[in-house]
Protein backbone atom coordinates (compact mmCIF):
# COMPACT_ATOMS: atom_id res chain seq x y z
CA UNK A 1 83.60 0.17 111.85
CA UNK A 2 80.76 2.09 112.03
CA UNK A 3 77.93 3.32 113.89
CA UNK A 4 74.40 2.71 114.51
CA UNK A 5 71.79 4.63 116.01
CA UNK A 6 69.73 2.50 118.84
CA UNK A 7 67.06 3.81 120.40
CA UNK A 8 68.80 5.05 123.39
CA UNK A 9 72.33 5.22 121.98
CA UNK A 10 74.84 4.73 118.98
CA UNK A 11 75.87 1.71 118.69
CA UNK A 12 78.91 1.19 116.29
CA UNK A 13 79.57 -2.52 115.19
CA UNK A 14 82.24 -4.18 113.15
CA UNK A 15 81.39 -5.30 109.67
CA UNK A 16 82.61 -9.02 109.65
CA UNK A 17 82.55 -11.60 105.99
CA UNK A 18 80.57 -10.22 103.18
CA UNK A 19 78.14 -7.72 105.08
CA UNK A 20 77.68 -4.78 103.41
CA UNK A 21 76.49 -2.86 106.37
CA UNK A 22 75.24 -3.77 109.88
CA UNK A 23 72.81 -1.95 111.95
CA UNK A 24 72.34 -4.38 114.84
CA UNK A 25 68.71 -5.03 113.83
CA UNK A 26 66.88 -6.80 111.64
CA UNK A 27 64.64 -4.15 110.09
CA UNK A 28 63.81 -3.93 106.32
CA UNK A 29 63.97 -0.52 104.61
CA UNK A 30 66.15 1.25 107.18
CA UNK A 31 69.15 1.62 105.16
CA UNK A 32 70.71 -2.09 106.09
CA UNK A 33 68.56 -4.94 105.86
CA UNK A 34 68.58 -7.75 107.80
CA UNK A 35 70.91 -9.79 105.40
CA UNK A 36 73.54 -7.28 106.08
CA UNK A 37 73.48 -5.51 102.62
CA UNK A 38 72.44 -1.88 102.08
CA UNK A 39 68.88 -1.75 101.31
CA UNK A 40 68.03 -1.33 97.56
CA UNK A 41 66.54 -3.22 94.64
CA UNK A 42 68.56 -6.71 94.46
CA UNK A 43 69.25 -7.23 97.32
CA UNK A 44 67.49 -10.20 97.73
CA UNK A 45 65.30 -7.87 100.20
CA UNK A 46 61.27 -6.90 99.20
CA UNK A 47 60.83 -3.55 100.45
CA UNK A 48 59.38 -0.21 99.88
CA UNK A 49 57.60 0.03 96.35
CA UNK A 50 59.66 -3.39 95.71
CA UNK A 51 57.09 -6.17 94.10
CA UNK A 52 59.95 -8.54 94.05
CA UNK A 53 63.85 -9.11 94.90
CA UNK A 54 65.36 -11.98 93.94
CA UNK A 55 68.48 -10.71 94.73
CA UNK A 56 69.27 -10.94 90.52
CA UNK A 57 69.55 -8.92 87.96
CA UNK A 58 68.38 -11.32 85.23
CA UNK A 59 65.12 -10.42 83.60
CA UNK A 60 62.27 -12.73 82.80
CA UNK A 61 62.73 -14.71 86.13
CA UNK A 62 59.93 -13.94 87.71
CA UNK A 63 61.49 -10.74 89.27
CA UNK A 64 62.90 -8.13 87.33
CA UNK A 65 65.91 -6.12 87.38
CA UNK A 66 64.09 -3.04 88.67
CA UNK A 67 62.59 -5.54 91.20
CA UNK A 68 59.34 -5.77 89.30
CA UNK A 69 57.32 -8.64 88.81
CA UNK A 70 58.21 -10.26 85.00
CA UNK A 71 55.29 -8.66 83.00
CA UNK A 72 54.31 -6.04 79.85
CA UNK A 73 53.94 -3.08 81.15
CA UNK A 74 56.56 -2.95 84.25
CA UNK A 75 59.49 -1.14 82.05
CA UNK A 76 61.52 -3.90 81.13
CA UNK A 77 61.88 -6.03 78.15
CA UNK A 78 61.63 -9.37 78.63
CA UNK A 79 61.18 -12.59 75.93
CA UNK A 80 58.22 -12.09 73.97
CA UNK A 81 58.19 -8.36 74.36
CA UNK A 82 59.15 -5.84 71.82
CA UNK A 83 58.88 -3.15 74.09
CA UNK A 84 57.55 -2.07 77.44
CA UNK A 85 57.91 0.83 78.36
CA UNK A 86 56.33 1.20 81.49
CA UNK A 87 52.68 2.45 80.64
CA UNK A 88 49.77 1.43 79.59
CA UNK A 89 49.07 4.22 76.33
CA UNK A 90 48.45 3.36 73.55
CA UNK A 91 50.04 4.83 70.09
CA UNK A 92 53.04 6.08 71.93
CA UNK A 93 55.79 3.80 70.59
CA UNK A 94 55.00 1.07 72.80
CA UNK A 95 51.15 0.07 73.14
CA UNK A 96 49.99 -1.73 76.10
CA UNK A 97 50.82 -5.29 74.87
CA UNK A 98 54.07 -4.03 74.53
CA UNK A 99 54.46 -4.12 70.99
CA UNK A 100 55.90 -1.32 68.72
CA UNK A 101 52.92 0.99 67.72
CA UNK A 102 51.64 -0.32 64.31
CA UNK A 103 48.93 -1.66 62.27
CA UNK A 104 48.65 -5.73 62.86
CA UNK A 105 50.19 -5.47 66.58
CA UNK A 106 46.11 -6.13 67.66
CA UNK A 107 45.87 -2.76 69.87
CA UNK A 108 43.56 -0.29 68.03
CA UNK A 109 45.58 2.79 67.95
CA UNK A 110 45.97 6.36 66.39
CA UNK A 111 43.73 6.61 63.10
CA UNK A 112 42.99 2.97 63.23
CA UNK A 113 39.64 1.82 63.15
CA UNK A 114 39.96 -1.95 64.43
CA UNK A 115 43.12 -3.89 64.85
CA UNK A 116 42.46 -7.52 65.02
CA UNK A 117 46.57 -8.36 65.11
CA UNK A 118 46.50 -10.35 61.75
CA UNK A 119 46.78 -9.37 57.84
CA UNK A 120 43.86 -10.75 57.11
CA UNK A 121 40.96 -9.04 54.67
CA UNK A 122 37.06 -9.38 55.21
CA UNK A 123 37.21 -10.74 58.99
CA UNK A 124 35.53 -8.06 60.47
CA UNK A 125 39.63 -5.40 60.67
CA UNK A 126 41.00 -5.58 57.34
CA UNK A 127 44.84 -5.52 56.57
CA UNK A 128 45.10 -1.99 57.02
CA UNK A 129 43.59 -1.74 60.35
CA UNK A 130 39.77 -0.40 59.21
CA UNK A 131 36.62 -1.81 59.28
CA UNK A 132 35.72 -3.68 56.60
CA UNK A 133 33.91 -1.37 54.01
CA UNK A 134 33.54 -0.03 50.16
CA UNK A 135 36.49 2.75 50.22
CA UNK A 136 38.83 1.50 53.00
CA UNK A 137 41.17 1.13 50.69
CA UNK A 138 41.32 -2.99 50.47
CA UNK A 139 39.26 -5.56 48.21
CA UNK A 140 37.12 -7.97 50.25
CA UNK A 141 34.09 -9.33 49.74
CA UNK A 142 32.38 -8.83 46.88
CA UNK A 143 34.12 -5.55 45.59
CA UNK A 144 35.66 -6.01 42.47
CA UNK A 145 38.12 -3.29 43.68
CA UNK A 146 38.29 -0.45 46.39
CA UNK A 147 41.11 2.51 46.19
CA UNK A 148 40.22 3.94 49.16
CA UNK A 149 38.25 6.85 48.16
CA UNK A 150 34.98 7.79 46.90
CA UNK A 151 36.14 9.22 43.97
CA UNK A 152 34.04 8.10 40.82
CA UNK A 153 35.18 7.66 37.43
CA UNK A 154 38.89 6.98 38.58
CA UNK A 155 39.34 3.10 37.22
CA UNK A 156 37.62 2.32 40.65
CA UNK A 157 34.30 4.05 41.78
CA UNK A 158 32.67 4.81 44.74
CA UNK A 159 30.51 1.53 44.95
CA UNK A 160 34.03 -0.49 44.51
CA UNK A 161 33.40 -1.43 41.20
CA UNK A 162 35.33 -0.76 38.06
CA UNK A 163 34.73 2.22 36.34
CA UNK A 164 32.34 1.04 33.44
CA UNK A 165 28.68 1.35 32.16
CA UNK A 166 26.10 -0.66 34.15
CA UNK A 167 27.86 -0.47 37.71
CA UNK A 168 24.83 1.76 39.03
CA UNK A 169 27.37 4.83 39.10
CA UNK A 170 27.18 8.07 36.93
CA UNK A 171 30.19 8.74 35.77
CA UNK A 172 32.26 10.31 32.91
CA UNK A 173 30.44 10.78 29.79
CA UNK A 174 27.40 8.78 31.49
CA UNK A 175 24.13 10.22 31.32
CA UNK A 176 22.64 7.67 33.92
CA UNK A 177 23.84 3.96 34.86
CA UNK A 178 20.86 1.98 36.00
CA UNK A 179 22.91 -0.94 36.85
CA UNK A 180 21.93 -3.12 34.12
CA UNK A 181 22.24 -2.99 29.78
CA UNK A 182 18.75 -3.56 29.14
CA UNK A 183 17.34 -1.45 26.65
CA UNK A 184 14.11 0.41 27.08
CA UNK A 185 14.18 0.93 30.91
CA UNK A 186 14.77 4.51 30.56
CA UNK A 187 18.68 4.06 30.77
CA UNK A 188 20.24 2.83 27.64
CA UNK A 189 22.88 -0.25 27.49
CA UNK A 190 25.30 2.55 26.75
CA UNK A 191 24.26 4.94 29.52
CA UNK A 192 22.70 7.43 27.68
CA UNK A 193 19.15 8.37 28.50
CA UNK A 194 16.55 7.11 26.54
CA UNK A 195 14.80 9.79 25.05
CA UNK A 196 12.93 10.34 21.49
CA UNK A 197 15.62 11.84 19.47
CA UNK A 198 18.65 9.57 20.66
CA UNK A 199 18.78 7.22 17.69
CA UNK A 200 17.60 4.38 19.57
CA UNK A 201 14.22 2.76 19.44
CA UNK A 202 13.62 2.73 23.06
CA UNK A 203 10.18 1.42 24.92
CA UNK A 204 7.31 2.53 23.67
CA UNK A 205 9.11 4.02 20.59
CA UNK A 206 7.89 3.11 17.04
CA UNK A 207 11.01 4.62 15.65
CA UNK A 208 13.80 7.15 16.42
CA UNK A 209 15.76 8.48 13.54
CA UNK A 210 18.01 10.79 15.99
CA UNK A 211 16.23 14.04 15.25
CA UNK A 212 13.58 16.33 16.13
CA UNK A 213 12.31 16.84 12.49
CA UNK A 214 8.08 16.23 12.13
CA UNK A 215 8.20 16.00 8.15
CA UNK A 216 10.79 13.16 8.28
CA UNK A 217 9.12 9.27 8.11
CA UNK A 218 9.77 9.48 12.12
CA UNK A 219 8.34 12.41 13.87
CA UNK A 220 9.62 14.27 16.81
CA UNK A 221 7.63 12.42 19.18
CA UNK A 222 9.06 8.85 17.92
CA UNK A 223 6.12 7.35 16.05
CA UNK A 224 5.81 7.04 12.31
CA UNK A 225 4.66 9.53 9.53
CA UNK A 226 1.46 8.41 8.74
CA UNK A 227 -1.63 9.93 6.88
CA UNK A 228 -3.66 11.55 8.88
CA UNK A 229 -1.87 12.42 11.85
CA UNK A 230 -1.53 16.13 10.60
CA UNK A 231 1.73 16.28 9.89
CA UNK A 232 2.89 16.53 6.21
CA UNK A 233 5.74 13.45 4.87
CA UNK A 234 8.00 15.72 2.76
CA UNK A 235 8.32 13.88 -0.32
CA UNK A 236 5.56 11.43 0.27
CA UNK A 237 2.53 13.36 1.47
CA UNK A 238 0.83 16.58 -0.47
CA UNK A 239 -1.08 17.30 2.34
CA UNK A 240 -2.02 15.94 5.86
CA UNK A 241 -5.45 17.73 8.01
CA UNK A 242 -5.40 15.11 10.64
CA UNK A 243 -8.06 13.27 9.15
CA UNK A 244 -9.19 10.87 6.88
CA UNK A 245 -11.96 12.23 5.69
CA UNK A 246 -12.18 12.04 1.59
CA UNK A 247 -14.36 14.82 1.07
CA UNK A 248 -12.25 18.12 2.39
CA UNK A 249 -9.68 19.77 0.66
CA UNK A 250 -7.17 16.86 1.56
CA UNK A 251 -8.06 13.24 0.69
CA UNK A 252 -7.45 10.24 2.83
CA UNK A 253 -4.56 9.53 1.06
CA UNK A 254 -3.06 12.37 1.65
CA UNK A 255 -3.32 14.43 -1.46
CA UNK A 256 -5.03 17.67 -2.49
CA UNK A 257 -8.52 17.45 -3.07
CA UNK A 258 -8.32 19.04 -7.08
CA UNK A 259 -11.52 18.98 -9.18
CA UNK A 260 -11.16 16.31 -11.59
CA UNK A 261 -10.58 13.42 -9.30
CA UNK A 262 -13.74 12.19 -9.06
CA UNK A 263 -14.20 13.26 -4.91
CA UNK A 264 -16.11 16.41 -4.05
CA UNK A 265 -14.25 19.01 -1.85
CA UNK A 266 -17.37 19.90 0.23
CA UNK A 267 -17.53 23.76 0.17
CA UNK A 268 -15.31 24.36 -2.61
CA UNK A 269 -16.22 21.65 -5.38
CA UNK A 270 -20.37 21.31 -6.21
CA UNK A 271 -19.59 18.25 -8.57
CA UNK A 272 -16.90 16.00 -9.31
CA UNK A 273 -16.78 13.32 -12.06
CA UNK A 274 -13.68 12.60 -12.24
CA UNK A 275 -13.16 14.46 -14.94
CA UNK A 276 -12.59 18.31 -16.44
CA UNK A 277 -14.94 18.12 -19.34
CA UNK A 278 -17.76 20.15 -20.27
CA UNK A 279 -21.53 19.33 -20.68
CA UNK A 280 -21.47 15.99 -18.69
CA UNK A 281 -23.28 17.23 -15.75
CA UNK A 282 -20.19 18.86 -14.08
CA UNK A 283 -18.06 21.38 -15.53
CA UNK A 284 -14.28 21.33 -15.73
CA UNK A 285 -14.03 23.79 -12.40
CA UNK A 286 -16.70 21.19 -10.73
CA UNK A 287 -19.29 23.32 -10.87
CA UNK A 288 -23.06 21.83 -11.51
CA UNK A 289 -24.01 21.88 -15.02
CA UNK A 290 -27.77 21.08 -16.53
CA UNK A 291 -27.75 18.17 -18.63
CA UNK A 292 -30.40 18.92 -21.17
CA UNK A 293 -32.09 15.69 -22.24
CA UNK A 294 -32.48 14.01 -18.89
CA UNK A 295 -35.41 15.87 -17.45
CA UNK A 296 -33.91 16.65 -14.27
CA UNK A 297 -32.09 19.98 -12.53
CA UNK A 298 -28.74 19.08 -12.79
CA UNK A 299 -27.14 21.88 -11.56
CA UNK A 300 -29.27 22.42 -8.58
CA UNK A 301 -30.77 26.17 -10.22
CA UNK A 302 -34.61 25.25 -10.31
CA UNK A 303 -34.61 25.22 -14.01
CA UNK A 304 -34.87 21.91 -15.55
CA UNK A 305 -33.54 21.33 -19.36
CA UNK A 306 -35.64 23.76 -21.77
CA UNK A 307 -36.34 26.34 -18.79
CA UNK A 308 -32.31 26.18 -18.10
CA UNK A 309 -30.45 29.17 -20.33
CA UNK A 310 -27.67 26.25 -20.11
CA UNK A 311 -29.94 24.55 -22.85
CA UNK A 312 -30.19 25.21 -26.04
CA UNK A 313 -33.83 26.48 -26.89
CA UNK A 314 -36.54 23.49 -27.03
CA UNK A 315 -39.06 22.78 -30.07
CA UNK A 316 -42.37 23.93 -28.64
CA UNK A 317 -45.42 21.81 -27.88
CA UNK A 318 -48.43 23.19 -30.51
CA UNK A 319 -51.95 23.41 -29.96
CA UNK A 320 -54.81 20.79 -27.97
CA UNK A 321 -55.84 21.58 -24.99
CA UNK A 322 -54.80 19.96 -21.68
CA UNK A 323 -55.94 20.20 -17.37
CA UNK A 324 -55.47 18.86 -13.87
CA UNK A 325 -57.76 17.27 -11.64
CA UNK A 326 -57.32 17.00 -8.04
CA UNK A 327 -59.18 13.79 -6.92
CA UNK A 328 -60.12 12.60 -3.46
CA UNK A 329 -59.65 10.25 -2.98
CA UNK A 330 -57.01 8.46 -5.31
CA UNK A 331 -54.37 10.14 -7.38
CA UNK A 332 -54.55 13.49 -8.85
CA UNK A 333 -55.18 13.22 -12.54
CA UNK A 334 -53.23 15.07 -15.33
CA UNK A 335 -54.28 15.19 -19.26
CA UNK A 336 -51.35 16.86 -21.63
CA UNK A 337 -52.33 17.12 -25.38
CA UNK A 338 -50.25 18.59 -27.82
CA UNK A 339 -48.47 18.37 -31.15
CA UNK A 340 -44.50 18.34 -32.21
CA UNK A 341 -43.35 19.23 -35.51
CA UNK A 342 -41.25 16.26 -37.23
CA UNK A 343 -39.21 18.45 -38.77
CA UNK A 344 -38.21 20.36 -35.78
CA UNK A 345 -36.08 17.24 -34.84
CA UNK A 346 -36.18 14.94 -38.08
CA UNK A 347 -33.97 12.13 -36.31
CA UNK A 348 -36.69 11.01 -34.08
CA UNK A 349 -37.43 7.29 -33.77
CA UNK A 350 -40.20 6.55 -30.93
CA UNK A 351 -39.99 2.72 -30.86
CA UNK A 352 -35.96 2.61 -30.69
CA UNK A 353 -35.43 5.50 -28.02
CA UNK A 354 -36.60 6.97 -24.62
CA UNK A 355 -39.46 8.67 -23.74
CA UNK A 356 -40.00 11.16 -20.70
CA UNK A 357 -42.86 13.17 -19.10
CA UNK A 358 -42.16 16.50 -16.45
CA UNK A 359 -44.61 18.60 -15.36
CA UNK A 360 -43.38 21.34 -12.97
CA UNK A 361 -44.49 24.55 -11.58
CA UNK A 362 -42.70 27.39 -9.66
CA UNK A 363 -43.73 24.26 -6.26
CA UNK A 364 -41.40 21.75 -8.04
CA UNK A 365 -41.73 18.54 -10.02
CA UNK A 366 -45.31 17.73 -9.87
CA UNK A 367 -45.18 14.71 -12.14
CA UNK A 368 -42.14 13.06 -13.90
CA UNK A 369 -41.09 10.05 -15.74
CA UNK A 370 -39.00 8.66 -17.87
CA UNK A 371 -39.41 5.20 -20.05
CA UNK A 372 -37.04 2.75 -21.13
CA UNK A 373 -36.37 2.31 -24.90
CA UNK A 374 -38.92 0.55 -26.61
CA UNK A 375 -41.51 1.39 -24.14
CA UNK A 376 -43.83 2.73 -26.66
CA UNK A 377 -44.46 -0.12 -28.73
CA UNK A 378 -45.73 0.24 -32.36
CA UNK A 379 -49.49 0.36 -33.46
CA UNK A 380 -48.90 0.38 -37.44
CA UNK A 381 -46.74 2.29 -39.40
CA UNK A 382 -47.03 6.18 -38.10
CA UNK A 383 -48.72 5.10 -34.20
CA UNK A 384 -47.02 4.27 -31.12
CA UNK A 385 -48.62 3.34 -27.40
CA UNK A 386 -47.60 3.17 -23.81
CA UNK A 387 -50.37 1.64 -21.14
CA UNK A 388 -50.39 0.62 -17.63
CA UNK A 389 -53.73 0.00 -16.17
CA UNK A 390 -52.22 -0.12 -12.48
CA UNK A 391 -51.53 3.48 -12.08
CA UNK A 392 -54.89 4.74 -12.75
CA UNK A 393 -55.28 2.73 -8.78
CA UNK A 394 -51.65 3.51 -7.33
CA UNK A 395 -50.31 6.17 -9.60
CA UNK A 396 -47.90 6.37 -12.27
CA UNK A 397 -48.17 6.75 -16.36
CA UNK A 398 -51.34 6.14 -16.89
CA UNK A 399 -51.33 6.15 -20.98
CA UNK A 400 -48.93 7.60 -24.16
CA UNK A 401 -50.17 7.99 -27.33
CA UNK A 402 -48.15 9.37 -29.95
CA UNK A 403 -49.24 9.69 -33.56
CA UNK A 404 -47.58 11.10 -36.55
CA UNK A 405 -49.62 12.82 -38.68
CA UNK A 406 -49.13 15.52 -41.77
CA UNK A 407 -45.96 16.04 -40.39
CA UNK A 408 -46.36 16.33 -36.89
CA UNK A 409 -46.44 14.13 -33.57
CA UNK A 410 -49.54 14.08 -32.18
CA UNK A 411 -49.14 12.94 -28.23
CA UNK A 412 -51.42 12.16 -25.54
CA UNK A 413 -49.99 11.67 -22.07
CA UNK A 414 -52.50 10.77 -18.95
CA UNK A 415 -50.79 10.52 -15.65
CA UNK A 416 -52.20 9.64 -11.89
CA UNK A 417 -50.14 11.07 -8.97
CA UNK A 418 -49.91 13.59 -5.67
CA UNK A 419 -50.12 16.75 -7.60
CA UNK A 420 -51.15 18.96 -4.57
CA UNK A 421 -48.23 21.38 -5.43
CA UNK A 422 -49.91 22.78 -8.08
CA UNK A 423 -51.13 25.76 -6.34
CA UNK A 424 -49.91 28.51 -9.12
CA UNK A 425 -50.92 29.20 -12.87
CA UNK A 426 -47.56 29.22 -13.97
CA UNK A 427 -46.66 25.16 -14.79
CA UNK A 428 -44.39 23.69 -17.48
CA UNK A 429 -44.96 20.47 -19.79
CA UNK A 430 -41.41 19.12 -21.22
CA UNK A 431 -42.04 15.48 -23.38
CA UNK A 432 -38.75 14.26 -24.21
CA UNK A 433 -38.42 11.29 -27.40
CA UNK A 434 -34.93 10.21 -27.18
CA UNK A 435 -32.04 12.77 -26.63
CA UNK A 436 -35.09 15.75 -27.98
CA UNK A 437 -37.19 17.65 -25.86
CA UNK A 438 -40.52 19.59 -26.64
CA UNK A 439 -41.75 22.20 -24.25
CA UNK A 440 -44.39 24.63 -23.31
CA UNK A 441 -44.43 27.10 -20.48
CA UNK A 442 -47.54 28.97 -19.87
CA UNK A 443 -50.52 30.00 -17.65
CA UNK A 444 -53.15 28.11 -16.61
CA UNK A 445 -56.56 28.75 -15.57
CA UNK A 446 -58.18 27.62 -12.07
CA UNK A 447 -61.61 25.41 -12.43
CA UNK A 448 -63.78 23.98 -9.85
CA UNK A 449 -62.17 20.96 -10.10
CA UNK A 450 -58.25 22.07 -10.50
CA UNK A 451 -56.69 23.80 -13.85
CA UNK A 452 -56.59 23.71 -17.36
CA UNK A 453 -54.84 25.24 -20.63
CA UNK A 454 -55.65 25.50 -24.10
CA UNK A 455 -52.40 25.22 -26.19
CA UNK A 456 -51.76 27.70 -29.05
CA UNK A 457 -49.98 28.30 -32.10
């Protein structure tokens, strides 16, 4: 027996069958429930923080042993669960689903990024619990690999590609990696950088020998050793200016300018013939030389053939009397008279050889000319005659007569021309028969009408 407190009074009952207590009421939560059995959890009785009683202690029936309503979360593992242990944190052994804390158990936890509860790769949580990306550590997509760092040059750089040449990463003994092996891009198919100098005839590259040297047949800027790009060929150019100009002291084909090869080194050469002789005009150090049977200043001195000390001294022009006669209008006229020993120059031969005419004065050349061969055609045996009537009207050699007589050559020369120059006494006659010349140098005397001279002895 025992008692129980009523309101006014103990009351003390007798516990009868199976009752575990009896309070003489029917209150829940005072100690004795109204089913006669102490109150606490499975009793078969819902109260105080109870969410259920089923008056069991089986789990998973709806009601839980610790009077909980079957569910994750209320502290008791039931079928399906792998935990539960009573909370709702995460990453603490037991995540809120109440599976064991882990990658794959589809509660993002810890250092996970995403946990989509499955193994697969590339469906927006990969394998290992990260979002899909180059360097989480798993292949998807279109990475041809992915170790999970960003480390380059390791077998697997930081793009997710293999370590190699043309993956757009620098790495190793790469100089650049433009992605591609396409030559002449600035990146080379072997990821060096294309550069004159590198051995490889890159873009805009003529040539590239691998060096830096200019007298090589590929210069240091990668285009070929040519002539005339200033830079000398060793072994194939003398010489290289810049130019191609013939005429300075290196030729257009690249070798010295030397007297004797027939080009004139302007400033340092007057002549060149092609040759080093003597006495043709230019000498063997190309320097002008006077000719002496041509009537003309060779070397450029002023003095023409017998007036030249180049010349050997001329057989002079004897005796008759000569003048010049300006005229206006029309041509100045010129009369030379004179005579020329034979035997001064026995090999002479009027019909078969040249004949010349120069009249000069300190002014210049104020008349010369010089006939073909077989210009003066014969009259007899001992006469010979030149004539053209048209330069009497437009100037020219007017008229030759040369006559050979007691031993000497008589000759008559009459010549129309522009003589103005002769404004000095000083004036030289030169008549040249073949490879001879005759000559007189003297003064003259001023008439009304222009000059005159009376040859002597």
């Amino acid at each position: 027996p025992y008692q129980t407190l009523l309101p006014s009074r103990w009351v003390f009952r007798s516990l009868t069958g199976g009752e575990q207590c009896d309070d003489g009421n029917t209150m829940y939560g005072d100690g004795c429930d109204d089913n006669c059995t102490t109150t606490a959890c499975g009793n078969g009785i819902v109260t105080g923080t109870e969410q259920c009683d089923d008056g069991n202690a089986v789990n998973g029936d709806g009601c839980d042993d610790n009077c909980t309503t079957t569910r994750c979360g209320n502290g008791v593992v039931t079928s399906g669960e792998e935990c539960d242990d009573g909370n709702g944190v995460n990453g603490d052994g037991c995540d809120s689903n109440c599976t064991t804390s882990r990658c794959g158990n589809g509660i993002p936890a810890g250092s996970e990024q995403c946990d989509d509860g499955n193994a697969v790769d590339g469906d927006g949580c990969d394998s290992n619990c990260t979002i899909p990306a180059c360097g989480n550590g798993v292949r998807a997509g279109s990475e041809e690999c992915d170790d999970g760092n960003t480390t380059n040059g390791d077998g697997c750089d930081s793009n997710c590609t293999t370590s190699r040449c043309g993956n757009q990463v620098v790495a190793g003994s790469e100089q650049c990696d433009d992605g591609n092996t396409t030559a002449g891009d600035g990146c080379s198919p072997t990821c060096q950088i294309e550069l004159c100098g590198n051995g490889v005839i890159d873009s805009g590259e003529a040539c590239d020998d691998g060096n830096h040297d200019d007298s090589d047949a590929c210069r240091s800027n990668c285009q070929p050793n040519v002539c005339g790009d200033g830079i000398v060929h060793t072994g194939v150019e003398e010489c290289d200016d810049g130019n191609l100009v013939d005429d300075d002291t290196c030729r257009n084909d690249c070798t010295f300018n030397i007297c004797g090869d027939g080009i004139v080194n302007v400033g340092i050469e007057q002549c060149d013939d092609g040759n080093v002789l003597d006495g043709d005009g230019c000498s063997h150090d190309c320097r002008l030389q006077e000719i002496c049977n041509d009537l003309l200043d060779n070397d450029g001195d002023g003095l023409i053939d017998c007036e030249d000390t180049d010349c050997p001294p001329c057989p002079p022009i004897l005796k008759d009397p000569a003048f010049l006669k300006f005229r206006a209008p029309g041509p100045d006229y010129a009369k030379i008279q004179g005579g020329m020993e034979a035997a001064a120059v026995p090999s002479l031969s009027p019909g078969t050889e040249q004949f010349g005419f120069l009249f000069t004065n300190p002014n210049g050349v104020l008349f010369r000319i010089v006939l073909s061969p077989g210009a003066l055609q014969p009259r007899g045996t001992t006469a010979f005659k030149y004539f053209d009537a048209n330069a009497k009207r437009i100037g020219g050699l007017f008229k030759v007569v040369l006559k050979l007589k007691h031993g000497v050559y008589h000759v008559t020369v009459k010549a129309y021309g522009d003589m103005s120059a002769a404004t000095v006494p000083t004036m030289t006659v030169q008549v040249l028969i073949g490879d001879d010349v005759y000559f007189t140098h003297a003064t003259w005397l001023r008439t009304k009408t222009g000059w005159k001279f009376e040859f002597v002895p």
